[in-house]
Protein backbone atom coordinates (compact mmCIF):
# COMPACT_ATOMS: atom_id res chain seq x y z
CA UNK A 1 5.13 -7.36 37.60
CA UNK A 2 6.38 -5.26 34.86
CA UNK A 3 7.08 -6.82 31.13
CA UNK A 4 9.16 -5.04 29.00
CA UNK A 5 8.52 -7.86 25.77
CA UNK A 6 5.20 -9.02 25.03
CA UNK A 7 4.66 -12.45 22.40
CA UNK A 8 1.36 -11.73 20.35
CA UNK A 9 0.84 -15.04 18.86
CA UNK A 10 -1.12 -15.72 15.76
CA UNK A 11 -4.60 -16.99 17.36
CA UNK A 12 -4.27 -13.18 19.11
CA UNK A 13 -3.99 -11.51 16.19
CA UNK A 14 -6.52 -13.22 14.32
CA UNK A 15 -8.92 -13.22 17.48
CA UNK A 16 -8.42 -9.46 18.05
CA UNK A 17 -7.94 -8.69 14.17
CA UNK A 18 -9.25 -11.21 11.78
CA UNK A 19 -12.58 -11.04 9.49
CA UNK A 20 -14.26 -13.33 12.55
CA UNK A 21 -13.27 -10.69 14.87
CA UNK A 22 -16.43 -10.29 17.08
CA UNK A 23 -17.00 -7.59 19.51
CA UNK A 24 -17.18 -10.04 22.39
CA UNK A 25 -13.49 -11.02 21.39
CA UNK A 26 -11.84 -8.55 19.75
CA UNK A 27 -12.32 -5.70 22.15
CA UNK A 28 -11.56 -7.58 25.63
CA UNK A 29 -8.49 -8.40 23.65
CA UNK A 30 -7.41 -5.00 22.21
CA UNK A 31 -8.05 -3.57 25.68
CA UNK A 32 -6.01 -6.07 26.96
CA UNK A 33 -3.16 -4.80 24.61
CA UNK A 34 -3.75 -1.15 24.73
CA UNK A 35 -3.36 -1.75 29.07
CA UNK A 36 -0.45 -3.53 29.11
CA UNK A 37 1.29 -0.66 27.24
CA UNK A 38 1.45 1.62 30.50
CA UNK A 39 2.53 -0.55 32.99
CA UNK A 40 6.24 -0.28 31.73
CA UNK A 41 8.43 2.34 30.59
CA UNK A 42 9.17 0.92 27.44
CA UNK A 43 7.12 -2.39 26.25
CA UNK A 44 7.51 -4.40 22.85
CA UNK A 45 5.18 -6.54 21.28
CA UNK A 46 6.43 -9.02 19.39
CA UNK A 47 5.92 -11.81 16.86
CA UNK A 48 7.88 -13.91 14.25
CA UNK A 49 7.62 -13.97 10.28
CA UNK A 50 5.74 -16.92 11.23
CA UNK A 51 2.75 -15.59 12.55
CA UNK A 52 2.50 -12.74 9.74
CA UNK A 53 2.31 -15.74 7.15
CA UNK A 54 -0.45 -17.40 9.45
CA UNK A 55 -2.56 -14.04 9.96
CA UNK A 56 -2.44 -13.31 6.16
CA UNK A 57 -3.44 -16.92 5.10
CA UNK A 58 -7.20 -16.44 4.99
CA UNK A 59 -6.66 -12.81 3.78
CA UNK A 60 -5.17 -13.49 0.95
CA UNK A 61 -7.19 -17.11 0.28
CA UNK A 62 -10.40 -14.61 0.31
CA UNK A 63 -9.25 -11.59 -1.45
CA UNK A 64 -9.58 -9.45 1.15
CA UNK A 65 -7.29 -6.46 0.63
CA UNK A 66 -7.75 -4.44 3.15
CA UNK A 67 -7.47 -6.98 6.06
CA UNK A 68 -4.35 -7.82 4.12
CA UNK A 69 -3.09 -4.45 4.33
CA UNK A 70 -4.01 -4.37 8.19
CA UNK A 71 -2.23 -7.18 9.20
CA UNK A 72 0.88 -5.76 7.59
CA UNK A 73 0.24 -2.60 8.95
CA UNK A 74 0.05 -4.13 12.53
CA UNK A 75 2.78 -6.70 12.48
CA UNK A 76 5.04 -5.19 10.08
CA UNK A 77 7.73 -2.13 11.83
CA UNK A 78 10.96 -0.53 10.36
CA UNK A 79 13.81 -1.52 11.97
């Protein structure tokens, strides 16, 4: 089966991203996401305004900076 659009949704992100991000989660999941890449010519992962706000909630509650910056860096593209 080949997908050419993936839907990250927010619990992903966080899971694979967030400041509770454990090796025992985060890496099954990023390897997950760095597999599915291949299997298509051309794949898109996608995910709505929504789920930015949601991933940047606890980041910006806490201070945190720099996981601020990398969820915008992950879920923010040109175009």
């Amino acid at each position: 089966m080949t997908f050419l659009r993936i839907y990250l949704d927010a619990n992903i992100l966080i899971a694979a991203l967030g400041d509770d991000a454990t090796s025992d989660i985060a890496l099954p999941l990023l390897e997950i996401i760095g597999n599915v890449a291949p299997t298509a010519a051309v794949v898109t992962f996608v995910t709505s305004e929504l789920n930015l706000a949601e991933t940047l909630v606890r980041a910006i509650w806490n201070g945190d900076k720099p996981q601020e910056q990398g969820f915008e860096n992950a879920l923010i593209s040109s175009g």
